[in-house]
N, C-alpha and C. Protein backbone atom coordinates (compact mmCIF):
# COMPACT_ATOMS: atom_id res chain seq x y z
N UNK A 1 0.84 -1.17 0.00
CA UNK A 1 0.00 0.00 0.00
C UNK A 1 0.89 1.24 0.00
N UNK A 2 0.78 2.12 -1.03
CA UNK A 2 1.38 3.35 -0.74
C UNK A 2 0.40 4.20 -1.41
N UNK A 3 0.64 5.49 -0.74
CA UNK A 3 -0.17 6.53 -0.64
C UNK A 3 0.52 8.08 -0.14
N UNK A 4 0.50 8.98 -0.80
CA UNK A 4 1.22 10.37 -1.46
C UNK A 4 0.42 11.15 -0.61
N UNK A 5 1.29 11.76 0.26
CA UNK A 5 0.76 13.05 1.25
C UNK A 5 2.08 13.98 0.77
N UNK A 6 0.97 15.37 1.29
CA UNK A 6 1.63 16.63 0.75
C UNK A 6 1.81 17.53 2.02
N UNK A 7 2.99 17.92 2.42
CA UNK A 7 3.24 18.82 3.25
C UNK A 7 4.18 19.88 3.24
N UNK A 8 4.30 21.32 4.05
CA UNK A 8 4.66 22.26 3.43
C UNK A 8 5.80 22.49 4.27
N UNK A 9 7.04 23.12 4.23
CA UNK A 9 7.88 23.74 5.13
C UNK A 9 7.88 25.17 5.48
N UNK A 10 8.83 25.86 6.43
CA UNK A 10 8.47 27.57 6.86
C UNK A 10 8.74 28.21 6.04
N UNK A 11 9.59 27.72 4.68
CA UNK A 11 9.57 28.69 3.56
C UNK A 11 8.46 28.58 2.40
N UNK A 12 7.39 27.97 2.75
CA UNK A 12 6.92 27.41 1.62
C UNK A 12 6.63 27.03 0.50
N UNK A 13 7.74 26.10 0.69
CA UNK A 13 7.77 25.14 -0.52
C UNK A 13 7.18 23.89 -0.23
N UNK A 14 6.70 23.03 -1.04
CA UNK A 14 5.68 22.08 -0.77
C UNK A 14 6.45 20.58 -0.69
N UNK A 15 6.45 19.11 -0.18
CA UNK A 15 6.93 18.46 -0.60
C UNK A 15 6.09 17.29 -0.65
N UNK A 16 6.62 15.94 -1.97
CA UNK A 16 5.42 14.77 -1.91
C UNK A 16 6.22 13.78 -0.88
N UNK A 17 5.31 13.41 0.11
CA UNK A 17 5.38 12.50 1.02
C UNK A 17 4.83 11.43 0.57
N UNK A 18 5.79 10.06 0.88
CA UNK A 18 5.42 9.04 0.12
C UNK A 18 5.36 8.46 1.35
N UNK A 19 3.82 7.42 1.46
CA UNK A 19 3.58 6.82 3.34
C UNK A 19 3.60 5.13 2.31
N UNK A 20 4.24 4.35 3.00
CA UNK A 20 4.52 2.94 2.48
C UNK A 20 4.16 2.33 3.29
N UNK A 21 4.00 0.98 3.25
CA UNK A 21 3.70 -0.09 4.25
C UNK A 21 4.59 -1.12 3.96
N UNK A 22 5.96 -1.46 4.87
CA UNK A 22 6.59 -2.22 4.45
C UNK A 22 6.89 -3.39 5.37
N UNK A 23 7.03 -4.99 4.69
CA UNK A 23 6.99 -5.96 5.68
C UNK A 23 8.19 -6.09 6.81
N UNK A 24 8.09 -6.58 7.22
CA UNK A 24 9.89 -7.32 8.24
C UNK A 24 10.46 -7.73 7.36
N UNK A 25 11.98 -7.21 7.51
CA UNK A 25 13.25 -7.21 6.46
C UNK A 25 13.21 -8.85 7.22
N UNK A 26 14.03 -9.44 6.17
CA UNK A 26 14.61 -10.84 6.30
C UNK A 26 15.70 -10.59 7.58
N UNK A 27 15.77 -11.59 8.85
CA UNK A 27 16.40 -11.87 9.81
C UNK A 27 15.83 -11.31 10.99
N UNK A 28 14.63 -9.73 10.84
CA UNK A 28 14.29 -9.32 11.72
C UNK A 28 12.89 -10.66 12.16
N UNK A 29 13.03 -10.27 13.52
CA UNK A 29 11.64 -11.50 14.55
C UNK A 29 10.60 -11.71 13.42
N UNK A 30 10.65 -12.99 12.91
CA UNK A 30 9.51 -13.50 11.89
C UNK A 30 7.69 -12.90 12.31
N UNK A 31 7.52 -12.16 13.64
CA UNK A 31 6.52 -12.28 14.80
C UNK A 31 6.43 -10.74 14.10
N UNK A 32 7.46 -9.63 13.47
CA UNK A 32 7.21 -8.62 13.84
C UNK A 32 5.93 -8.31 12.66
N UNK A 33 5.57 -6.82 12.73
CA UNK A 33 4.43 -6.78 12.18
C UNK A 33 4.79 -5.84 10.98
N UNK A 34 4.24 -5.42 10.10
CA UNK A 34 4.55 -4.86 9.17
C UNK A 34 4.57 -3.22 9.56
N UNK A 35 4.51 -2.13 9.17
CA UNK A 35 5.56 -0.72 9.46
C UNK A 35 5.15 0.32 8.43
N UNK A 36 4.65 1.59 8.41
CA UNK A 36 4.55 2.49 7.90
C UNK A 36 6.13 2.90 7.97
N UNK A 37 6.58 3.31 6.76
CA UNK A 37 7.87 4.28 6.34
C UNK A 37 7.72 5.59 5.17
N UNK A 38 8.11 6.22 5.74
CA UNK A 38 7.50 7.53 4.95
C UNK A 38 9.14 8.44 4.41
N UNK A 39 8.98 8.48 3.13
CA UNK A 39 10.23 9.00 2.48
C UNK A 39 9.94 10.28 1.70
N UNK A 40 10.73 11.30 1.55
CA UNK A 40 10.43 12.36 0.42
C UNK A 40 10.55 11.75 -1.49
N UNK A 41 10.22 12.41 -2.06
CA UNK A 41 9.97 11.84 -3.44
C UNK A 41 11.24 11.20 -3.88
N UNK A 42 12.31 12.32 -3.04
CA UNK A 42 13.84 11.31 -3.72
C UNK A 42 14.13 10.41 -2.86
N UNK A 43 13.53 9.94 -2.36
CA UNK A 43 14.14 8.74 -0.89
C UNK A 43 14.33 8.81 0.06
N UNK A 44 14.74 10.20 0.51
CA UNK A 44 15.05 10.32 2.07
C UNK A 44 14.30 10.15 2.78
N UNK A 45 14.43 9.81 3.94
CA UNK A 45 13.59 9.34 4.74
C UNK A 45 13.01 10.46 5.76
N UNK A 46 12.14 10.59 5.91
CA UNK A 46 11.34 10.89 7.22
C UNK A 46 10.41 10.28 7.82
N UNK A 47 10.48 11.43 9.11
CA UNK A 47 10.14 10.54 10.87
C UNK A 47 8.58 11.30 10.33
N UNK A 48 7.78 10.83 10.72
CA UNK A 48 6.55 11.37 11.21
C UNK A 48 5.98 11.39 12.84
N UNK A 49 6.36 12.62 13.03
CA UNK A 49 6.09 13.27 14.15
C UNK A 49 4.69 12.76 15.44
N UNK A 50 3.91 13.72 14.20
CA UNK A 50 2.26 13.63 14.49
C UNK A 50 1.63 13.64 13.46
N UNK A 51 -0.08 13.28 13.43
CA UNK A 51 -0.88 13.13 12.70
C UNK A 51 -0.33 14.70 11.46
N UNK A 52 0.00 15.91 12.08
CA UNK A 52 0.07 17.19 11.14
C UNK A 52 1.45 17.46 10.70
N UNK A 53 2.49 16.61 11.20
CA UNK A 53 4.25 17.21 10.95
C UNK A 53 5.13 15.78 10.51
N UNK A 54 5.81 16.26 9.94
CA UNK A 54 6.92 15.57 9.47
C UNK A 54 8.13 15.92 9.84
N UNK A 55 9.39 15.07 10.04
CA UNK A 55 10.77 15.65 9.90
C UNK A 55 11.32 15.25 8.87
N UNK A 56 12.34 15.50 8.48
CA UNK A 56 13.11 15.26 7.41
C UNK A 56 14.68 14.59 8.26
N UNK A 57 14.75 13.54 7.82
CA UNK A 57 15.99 13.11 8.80
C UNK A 57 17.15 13.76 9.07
N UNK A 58 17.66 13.99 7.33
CA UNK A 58 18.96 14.33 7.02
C UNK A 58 18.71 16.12 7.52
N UNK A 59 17.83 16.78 7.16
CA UNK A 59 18.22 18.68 7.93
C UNK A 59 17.71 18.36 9.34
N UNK A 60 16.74 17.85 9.43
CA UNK A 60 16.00 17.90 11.10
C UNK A 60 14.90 18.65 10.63
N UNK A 61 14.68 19.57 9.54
CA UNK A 61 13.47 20.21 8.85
C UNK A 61 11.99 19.73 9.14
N UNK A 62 11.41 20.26 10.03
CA UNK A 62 10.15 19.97 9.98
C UNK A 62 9.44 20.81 9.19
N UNK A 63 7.94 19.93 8.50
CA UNK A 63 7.43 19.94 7.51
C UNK A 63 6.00 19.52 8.36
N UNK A 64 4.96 20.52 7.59
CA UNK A 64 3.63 20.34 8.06
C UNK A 64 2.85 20.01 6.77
N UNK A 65 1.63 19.21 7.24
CA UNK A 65 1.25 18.44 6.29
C UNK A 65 -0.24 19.14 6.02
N UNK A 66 -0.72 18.85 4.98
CA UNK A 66 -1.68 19.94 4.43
C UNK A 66 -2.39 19.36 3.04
N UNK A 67 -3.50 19.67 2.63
CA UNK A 67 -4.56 18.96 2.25
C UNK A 67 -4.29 19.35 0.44
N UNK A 68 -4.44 18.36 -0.66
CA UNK A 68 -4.43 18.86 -2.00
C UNK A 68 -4.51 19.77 -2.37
């Protein structure tokens, strides 16, 4: 399942948030459960905060999330 959220930073510029659902990597506890991971359009990864914010790993940039 993936699914494209849009959120904005303090300069506003907009970015596509990509929300994934990804299984347990091979070796991790066969028991574990599968995992939302959320990346910017080029890959990097971000934390999701709360239901309204994002971080961006690599600046620490938080990013608020906001409707089409």
């Amino acid at each position: 399942m993936t699914q494209i959220l849009y959120a904005r930073d303090e300069a506003g510029n907009r970015h596509r948030v990509i929300q994934r659902l990804e299984a347990a990597q091979e070796g991790e506890d066969q028991d574990a459960e599968a995992r939302l991971v959320y990346t910017l359009e080029d890959g990097s990864p971000v934390r999701r905060v709360d239901s309204d914010t994002f971080q961006i790993v690599s600046t620490g940039a938080y990013i608020s999330a906001v409707t089409d």
